[in-house]
C-alpha atoms as a PDB file:
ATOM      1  CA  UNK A   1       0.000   0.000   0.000  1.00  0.00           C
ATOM      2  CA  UNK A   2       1.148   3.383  -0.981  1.00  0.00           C
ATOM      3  CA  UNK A   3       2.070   5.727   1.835  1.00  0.00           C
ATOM      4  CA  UNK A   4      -0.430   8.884   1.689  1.00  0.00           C
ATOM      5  CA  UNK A   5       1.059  11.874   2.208  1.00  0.00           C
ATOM      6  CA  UNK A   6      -0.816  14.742   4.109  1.00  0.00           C
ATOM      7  CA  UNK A   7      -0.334  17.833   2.163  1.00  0.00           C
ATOM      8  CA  UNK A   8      -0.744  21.728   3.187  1.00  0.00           C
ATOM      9  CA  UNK A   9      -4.055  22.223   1.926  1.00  0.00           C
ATOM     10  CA  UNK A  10      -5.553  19.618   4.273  1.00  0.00           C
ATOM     11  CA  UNK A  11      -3.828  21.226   6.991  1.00  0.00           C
ATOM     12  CA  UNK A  12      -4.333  24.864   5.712  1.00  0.00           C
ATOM     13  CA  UNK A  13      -8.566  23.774   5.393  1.00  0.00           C
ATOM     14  CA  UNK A  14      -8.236  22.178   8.963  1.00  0.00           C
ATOM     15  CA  UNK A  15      -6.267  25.633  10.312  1.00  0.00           C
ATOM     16  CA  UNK A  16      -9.078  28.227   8.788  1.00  0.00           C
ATOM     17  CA  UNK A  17     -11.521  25.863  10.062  1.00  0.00           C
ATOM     18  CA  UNK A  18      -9.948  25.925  13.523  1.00  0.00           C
ATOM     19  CA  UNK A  19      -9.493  29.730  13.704  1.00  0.00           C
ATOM     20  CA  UNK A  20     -13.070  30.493  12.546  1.00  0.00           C
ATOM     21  CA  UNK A  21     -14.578  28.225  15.208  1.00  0.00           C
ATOM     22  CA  UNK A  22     -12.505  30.306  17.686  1.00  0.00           C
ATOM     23  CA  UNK A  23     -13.310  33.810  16.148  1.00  0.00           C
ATOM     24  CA  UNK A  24     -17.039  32.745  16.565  1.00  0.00           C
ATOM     25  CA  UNK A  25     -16.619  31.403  20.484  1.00  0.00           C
ATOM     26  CA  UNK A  26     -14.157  34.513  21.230  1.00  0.00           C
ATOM     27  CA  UNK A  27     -16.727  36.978  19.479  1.00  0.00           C
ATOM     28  CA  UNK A  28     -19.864  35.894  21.374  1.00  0.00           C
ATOM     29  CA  UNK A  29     -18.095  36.088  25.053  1.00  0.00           C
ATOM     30  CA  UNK A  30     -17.044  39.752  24.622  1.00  0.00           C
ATOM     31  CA  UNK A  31     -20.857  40.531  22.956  1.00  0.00           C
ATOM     32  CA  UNK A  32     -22.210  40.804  26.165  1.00  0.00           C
ATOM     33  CA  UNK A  33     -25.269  42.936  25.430  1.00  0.00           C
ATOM     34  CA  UNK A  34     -26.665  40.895  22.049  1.00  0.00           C
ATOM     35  CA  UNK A  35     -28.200  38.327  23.951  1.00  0.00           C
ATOM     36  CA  UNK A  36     -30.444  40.525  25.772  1.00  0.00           C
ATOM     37  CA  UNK A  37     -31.789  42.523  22.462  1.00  0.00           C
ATOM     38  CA  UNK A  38     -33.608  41.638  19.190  1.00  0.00           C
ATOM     39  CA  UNK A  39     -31.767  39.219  16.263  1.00  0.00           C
ATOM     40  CA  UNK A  40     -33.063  40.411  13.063  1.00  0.00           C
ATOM     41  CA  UNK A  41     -30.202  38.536  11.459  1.00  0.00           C
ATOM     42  CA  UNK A  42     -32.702  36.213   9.577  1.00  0.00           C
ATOM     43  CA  UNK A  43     -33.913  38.899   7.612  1.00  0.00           C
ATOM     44  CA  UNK A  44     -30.968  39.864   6.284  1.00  0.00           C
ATOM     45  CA  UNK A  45     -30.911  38.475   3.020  1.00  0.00           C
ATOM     46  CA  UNK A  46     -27.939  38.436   0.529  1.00  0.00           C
ATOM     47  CA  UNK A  47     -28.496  41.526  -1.587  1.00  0.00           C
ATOM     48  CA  UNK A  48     -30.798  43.658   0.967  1.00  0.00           C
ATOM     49  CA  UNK A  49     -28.986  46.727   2.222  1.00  0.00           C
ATOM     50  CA  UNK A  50     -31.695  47.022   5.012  1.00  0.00           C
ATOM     51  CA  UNK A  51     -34.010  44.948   6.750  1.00  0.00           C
ATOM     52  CA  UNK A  52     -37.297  46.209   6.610  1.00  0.00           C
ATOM     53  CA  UNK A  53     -40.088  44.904   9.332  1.00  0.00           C
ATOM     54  CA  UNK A  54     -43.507  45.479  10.125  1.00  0.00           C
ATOM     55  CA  UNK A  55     -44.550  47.717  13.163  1.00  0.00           C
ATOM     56  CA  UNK A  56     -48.839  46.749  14.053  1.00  0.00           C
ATOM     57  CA  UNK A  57     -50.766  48.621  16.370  1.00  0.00           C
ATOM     58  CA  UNK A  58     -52.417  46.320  19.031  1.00  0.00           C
ATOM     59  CA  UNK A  59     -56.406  45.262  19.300  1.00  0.00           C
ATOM     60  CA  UNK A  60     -59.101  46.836  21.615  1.00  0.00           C
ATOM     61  CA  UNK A  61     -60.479  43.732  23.625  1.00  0.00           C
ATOM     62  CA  UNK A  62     -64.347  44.538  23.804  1.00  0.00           C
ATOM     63  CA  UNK A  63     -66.385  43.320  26.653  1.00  0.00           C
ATOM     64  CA  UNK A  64     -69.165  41.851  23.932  1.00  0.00           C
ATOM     65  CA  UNK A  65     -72.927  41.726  25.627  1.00  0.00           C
ATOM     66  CA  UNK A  66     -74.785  38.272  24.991  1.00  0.00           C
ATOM     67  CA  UNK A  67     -76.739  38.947  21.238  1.00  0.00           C
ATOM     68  CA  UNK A  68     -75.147  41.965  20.826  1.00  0.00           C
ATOM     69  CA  UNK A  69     -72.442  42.621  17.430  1.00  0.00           C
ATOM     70  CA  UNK A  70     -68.903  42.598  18.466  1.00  0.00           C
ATOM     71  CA  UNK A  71     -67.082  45.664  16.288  1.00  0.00           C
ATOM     72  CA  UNK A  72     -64.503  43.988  14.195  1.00  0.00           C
ATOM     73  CA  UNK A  73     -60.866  46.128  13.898  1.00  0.00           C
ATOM     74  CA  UNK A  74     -58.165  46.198  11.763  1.00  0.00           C
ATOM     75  CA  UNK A  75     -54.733  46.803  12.637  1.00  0.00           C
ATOM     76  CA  UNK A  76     -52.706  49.115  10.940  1.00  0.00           C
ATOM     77  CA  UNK A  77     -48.681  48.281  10.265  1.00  0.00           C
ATOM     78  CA  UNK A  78     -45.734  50.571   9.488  1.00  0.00           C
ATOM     79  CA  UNK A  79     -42.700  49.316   8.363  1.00  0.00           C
ATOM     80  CA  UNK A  80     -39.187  49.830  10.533  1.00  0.00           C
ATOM     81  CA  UNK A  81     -36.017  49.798   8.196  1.00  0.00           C
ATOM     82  CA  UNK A  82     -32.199  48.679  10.273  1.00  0.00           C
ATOM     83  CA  UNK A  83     -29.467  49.540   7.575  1.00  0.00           C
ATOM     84  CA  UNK A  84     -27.088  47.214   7.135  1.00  0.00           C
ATOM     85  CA  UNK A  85     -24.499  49.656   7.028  1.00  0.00           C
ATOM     86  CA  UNK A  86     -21.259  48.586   9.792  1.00  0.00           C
ATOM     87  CA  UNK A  87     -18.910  47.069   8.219  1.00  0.00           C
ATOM     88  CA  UNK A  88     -16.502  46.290  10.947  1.00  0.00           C
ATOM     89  CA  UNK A  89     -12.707  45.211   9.921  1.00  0.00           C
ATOM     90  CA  UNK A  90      -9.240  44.000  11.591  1.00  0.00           C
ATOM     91  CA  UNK A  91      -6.371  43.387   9.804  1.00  0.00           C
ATOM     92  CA  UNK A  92      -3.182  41.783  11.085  1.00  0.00           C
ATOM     93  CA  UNK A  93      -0.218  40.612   9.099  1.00  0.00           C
ATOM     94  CA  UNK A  94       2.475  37.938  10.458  1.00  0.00           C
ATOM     95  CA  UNK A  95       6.212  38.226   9.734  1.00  0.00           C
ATOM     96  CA  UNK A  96       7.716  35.455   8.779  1.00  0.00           C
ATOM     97  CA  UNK A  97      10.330  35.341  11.068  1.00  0.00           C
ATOM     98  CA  UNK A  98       7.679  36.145  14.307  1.00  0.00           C
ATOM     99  CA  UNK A  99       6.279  32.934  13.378  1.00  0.00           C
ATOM    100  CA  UNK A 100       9.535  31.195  13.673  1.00  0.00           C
ATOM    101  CA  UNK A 101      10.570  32.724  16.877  1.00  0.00           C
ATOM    102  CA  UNK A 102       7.581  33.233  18.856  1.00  0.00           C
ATOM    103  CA  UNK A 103       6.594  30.543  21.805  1.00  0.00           C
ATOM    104  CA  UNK A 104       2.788  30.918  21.211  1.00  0.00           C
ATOM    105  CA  UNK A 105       0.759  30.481  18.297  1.00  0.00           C
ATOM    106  CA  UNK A 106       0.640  33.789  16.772  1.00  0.00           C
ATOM    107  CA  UNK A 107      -2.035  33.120  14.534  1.00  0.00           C
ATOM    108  CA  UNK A 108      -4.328  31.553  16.983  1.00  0.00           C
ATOM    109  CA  UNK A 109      -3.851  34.180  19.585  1.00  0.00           C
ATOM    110  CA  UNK A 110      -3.908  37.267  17.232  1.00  0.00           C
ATOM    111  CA  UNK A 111      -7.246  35.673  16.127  1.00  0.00           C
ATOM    112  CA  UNK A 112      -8.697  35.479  19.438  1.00  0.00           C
ATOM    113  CA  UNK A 113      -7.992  39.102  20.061  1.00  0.00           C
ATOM    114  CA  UNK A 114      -9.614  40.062  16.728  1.00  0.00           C
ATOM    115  CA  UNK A 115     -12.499  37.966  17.608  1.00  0.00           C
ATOM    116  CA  UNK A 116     -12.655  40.026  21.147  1.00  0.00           C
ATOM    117  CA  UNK A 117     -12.179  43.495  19.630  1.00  0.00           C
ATOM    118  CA  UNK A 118     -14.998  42.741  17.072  1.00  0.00           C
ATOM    119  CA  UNK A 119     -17.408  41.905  20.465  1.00  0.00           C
ATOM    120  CA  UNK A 120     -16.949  44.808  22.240  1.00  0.00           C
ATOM    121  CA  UNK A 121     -17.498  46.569  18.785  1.00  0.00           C
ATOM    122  CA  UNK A 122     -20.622  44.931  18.253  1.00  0.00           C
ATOM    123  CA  UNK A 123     -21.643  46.000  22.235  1.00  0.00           C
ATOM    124  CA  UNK A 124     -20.367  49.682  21.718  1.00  0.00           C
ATOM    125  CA  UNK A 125     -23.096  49.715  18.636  1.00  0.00           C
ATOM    126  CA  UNK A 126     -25.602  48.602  20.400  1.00  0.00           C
ATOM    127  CA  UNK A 127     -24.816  51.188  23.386  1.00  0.00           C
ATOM    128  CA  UNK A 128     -24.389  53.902  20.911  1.00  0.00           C
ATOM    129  CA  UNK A 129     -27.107  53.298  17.862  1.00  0.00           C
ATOM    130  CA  UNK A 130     -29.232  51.252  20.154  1.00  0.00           C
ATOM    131  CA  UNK A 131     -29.462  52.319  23.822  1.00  0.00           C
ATOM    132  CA  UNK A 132     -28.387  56.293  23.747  1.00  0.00           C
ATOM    133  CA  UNK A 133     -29.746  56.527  20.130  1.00  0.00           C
ATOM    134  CA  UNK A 134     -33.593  54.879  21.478  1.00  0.00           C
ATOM    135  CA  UNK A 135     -34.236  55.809  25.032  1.00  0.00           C
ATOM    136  CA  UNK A 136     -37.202  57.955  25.394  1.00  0.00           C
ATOM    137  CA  UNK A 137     -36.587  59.033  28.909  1.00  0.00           C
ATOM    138  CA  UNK A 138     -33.650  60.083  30.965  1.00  0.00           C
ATOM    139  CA  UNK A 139     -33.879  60.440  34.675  1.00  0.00           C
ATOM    140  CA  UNK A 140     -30.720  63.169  35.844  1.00  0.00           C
ATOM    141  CA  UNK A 141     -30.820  64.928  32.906  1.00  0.00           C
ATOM    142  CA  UNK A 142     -27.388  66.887  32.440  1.00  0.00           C
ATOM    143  CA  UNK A 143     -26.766  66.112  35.963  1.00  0.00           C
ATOM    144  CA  UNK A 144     -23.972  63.520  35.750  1.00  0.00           C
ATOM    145  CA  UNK A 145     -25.398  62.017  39.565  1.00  0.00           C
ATOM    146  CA  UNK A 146     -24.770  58.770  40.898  1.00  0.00           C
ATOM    147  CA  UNK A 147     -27.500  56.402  41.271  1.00  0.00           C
ATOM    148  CA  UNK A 148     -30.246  57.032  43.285  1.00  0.00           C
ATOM    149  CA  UNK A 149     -32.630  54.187  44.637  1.00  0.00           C
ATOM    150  CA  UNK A 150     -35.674  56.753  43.650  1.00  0.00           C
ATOM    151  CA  UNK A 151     -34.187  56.841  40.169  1.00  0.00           C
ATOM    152  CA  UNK A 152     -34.497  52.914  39.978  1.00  0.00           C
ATOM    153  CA  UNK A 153     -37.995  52.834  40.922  1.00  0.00           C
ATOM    154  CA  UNK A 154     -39.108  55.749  38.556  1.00  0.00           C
ATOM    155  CA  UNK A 155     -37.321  53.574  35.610  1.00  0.00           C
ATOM    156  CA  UNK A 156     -38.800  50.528  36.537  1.00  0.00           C
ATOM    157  CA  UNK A 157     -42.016  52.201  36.757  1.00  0.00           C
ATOM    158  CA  UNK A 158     -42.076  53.775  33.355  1.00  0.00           C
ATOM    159  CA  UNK A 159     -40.742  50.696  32.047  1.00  0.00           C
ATOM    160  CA  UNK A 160     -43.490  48.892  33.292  1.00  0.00           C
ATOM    161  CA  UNK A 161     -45.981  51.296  32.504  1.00  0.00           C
ATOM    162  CA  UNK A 162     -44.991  51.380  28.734  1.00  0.00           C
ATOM    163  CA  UNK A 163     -46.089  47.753  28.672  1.00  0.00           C
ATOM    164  CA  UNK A 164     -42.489  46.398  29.193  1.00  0.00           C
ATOM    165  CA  UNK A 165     -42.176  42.589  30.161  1.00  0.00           C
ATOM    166  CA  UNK A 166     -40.433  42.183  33.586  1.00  0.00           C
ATOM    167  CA  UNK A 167     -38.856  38.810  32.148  1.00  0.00           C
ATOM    168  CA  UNK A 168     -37.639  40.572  28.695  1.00  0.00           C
ATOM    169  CA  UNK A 169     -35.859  43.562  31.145  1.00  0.00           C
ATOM    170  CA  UNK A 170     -32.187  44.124  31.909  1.00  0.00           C
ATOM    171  CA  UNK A 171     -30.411  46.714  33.812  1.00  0.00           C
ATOM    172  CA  UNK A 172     -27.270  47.662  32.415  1.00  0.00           C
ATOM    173  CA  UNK A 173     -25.170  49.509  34.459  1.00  0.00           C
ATOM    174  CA  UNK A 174     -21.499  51.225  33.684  1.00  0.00           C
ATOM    175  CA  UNK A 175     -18.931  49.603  36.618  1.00  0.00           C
ATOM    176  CA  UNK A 176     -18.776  52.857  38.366  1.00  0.00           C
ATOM    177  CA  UNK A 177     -22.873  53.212  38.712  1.00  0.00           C
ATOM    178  CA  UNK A 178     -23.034  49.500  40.010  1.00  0.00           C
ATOM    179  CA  UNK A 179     -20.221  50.919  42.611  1.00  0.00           C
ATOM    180  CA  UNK A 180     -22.903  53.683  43.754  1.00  0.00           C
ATOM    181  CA  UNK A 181     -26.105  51.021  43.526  1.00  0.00           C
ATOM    182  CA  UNK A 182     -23.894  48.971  45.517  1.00  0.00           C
ATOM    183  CA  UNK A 183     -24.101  51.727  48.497  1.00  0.00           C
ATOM    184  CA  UNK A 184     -27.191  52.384  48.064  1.00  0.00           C
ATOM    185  CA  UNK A 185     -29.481  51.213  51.592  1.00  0.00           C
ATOM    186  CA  UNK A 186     -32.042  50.277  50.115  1.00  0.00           C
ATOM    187  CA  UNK A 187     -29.947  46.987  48.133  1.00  0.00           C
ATOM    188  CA  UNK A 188     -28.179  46.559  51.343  1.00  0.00           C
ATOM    189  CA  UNK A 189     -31.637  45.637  53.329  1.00  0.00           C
ATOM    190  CA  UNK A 190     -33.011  42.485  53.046  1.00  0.00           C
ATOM    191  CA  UNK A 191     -36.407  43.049  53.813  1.00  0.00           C
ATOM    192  CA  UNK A 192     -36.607  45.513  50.794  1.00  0.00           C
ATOM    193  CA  UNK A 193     -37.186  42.230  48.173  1.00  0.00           C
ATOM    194  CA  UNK A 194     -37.351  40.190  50.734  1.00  0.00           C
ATOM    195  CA  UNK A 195     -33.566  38.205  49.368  1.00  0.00           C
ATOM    196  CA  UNK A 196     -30.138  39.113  48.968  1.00  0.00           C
ATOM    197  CA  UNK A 197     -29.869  41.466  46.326  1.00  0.00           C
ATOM    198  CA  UNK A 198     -26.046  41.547  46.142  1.00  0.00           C
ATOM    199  CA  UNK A 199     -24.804  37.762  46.239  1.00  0.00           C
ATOM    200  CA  UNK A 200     -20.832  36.779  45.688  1.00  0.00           C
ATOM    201  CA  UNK A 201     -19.814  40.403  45.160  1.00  0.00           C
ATOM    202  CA  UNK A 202     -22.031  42.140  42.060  1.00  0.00           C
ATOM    203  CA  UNK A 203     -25.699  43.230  42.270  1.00  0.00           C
ATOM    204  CA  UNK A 204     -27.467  40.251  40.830  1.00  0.00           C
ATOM    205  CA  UNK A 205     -30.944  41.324  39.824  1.00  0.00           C
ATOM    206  CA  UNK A 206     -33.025  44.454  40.421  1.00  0.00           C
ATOM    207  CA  UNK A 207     -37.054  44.247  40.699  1.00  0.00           C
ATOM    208  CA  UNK A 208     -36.945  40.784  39.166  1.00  0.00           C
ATOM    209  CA  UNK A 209     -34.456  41.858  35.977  1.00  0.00           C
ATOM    210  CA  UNK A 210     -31.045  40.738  35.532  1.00  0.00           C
ATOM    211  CA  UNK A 211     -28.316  43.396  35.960  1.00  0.00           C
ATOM    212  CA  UNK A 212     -25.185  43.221  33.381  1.00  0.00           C
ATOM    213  CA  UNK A 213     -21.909  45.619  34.432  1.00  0.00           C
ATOM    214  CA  UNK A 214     -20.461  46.837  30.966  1.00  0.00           C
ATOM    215  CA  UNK A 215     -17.681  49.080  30.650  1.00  0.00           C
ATOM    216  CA  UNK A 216     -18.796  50.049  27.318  1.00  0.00           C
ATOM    217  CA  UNK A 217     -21.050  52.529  29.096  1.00  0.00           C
ATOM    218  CA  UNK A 218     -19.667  56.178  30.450  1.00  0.00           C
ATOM    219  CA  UNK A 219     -18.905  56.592  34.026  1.00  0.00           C
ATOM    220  CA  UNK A 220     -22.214  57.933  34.862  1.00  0.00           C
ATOM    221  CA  UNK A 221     -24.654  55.653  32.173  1.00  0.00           C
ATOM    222  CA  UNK A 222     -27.825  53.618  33.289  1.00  0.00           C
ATOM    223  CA  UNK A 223     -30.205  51.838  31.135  1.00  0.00           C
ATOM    224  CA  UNK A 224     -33.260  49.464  31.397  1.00  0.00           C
ATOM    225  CA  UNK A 225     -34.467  47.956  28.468  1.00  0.00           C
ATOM    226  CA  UNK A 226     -36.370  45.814  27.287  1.00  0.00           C
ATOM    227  CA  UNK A 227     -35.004  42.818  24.680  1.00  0.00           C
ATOM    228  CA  UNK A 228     -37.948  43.856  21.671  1.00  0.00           C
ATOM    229  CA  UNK A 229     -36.438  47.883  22.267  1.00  0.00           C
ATOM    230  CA  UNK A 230     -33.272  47.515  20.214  1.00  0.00           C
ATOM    231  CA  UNK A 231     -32.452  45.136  16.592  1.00  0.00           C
ATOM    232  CA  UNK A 232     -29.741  44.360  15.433  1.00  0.00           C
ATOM    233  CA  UNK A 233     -28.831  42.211  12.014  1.00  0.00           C
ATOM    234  CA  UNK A 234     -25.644  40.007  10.820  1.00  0.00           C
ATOM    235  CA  UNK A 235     -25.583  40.021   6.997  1.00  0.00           C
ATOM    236  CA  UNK A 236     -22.180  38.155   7.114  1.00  0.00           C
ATOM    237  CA  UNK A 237     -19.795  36.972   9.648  1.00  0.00           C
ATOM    238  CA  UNK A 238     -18.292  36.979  11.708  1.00  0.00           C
ATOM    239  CA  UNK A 239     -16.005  35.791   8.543  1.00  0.00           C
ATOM    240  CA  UNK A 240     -12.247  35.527   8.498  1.00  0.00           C
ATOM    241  CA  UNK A 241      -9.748  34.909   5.815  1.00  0.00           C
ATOM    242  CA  UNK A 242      -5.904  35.205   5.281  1.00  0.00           C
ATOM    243  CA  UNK A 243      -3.872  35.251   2.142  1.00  0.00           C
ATOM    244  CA  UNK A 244       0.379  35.141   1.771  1.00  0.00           C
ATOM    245  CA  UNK A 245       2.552  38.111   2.672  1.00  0.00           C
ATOM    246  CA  UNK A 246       5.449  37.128   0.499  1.00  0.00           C
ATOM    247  CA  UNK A 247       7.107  40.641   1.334  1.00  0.00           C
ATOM    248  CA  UNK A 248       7.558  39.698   4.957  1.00  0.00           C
ATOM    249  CA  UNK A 249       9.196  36.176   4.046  1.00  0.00           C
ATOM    250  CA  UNK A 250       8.640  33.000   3.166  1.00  0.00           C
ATOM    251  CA  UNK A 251       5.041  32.059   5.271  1.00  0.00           C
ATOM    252  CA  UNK A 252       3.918  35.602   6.256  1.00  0.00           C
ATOM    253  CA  UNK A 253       0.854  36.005   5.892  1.00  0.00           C
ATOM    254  CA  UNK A 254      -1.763  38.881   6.057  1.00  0.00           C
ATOM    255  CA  UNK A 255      -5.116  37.952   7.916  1.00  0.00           C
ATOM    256  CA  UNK A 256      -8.536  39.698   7.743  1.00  0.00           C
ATOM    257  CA  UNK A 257     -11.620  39.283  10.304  1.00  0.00           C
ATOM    258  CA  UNK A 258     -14.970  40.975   9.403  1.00  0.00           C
ATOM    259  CA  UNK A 259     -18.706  41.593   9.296  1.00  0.00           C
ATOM    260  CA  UNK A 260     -21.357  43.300   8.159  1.00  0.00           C
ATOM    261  CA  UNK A 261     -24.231  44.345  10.555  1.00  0.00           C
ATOM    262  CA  UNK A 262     -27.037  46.866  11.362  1.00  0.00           C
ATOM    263  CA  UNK A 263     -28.289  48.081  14.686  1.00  0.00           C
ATOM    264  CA  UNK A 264     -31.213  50.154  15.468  1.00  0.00           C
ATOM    265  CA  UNK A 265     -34.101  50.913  18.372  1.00  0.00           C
ATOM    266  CA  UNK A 266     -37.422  49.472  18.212  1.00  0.00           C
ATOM    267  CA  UNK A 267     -40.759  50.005  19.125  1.00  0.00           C
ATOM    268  CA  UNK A 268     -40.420  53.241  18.330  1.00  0.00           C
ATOM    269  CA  UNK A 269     -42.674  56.278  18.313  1.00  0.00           C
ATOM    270  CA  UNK A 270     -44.896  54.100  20.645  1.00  0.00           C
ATOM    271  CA  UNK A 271     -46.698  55.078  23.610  1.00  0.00           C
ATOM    272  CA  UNK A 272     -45.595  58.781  24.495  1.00  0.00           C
ATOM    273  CA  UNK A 273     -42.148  58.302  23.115  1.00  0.00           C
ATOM    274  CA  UNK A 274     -41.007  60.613  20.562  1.00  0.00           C
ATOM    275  CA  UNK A 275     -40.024  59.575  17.024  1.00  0.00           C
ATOM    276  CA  UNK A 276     -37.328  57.570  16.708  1.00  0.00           C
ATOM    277  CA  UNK A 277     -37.281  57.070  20.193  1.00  0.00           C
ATOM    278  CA  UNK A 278     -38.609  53.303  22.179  1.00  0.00           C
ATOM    279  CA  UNK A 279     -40.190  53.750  25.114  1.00  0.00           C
ATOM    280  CA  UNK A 280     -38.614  50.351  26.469  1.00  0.00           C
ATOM    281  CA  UNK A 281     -35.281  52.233  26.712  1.00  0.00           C
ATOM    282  CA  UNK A 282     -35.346  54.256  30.409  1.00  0.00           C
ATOM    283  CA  UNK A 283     -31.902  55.656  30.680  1.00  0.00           C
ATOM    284  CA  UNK A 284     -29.535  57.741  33.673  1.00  0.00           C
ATOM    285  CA  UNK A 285     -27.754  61.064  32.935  1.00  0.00           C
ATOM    286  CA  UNK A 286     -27.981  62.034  29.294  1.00  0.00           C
END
């Protein structure tokens, strides 16, 4: 029997394959915030520059008397368009002779790094186009203040008012506001909610939402928001590729990471909120 030899292309296929499964693990750890919001990604069809959705109003239940005609209704729709218009990009090239000399895999670890820089990316879009771009109401206005336990309540409340789903909420909180919450009495107590409200060092949940610490957000920033109050789409990726580098030596190579994506509030216009503006965005200092 013939020996079979194992050429670079079988190993090349089973490297790309390697460090795209990694980009994909490494990117959704550092997207902290997309699991909370809205995937549109399914409507983002090759070709489409935008994903366009339909907004209906809601039905009027009607308490119908025995023999009496119920009034039919008909919802209206609008539609919501999310450009798919970031087209986020790292680049890296490997010298040669870095690959010869270096006592980690440079190509594995530079790829993990991409793959964590595109995450936070991805969270500082939905912070900026999503969260600051969509919330209707800010408590503090201009003020720049530290938490207040009457500013939680008044969120909560508005929230809740604005037909926001306690189990679709999530406080966000920069790490120097969940410093101030975490002073604040009123966590401290257990007979406010009646549990622990700070277990194994963080602020685990406020008024039955989960609280995520981001350092995406300014010193000052707050939100609560619901998961239907901001979209965001994938058209591609994350995608990676790599190609030779001749003019750094013999096995350079240059490598790319990318994707293309959208991100925009929803819901909005609804309730009292303001055009382009959801009212299941409540946010601290503007």
């Amino acid at each position: 029997m013939a020996d079979v030899i194992t050429e670079n292309n079988e190993i090349g296929n089973t490297k790309q394959e390697l460090i795209a499964s990694l980009v994909q693990r490494e990117l959704a750890f550092n997207a902290k915030l997309a699991p909370y919001f809205t995937d549109l990604s399914v409507f983002a069809v090759p070709g489409a520059k935008s994903i366009s959705f339909p907004k209906l109003t809601s039905f009027t239940v009607q308490d119908r008397s025995e023999g009496q005609k119920g009034d039919a209704q008909a919802l209206t729709s609008s539609l919501d368009q999310l450009d798919l218009d970031i087209n986020a990009y790292v680049s890296w090239i490997v010298d040669a002779m870095t690959k010869k000399q270096a006592n980690i895999n440079v190509e594995m670890e530079f790829a993990k790094r991409a793959a964590s820089a595109h995450g936070r990316y991805v969270d500082s879009k939905i912070i900026e186009l999503g969260l600051r771009t969509g919330a209707y109401n800010f408590q503090n206005v201009g003020a720049d203040s530290d938490v207040s336990y009457a500013n939680l309540l008044d969120m909560f409340e508005k929230y809740m008012t604005n037909d926001g789903l306690q189990e679709q909420g999530a406080w966000i909180f920069s790490v120097a506001q969940h410093t101030a919450a975490m002073n604040l009495t009123e966590l401290k107590q257990l007979d406010t909610f009646g549990e622990p409200v700070v277990r194994n060092g963080v602020i685990q949940q406020i008024m039955g939402m989960p609280v995520i610490i981001h350092n995406g957000l300014a010193s000052k920033e707050l939100f609560l928001a619901g998961n239907e109050s901001v979209g965001y789409g994938f058209q591609s990726g994350p995608a990676m590729d790599e190609q030779k580098a001749i003019g750094y030596g013999v096995g350079a190579t240059q490598v790319a990471v990318d994707q293309l994506f959208g991100v925009k509030p929803m819901q909005t216009g609804e309730k009292s909120a303001a055009a382009g503006k959801s009212p299941l965005i409540l946010g601290l200092n503007d």
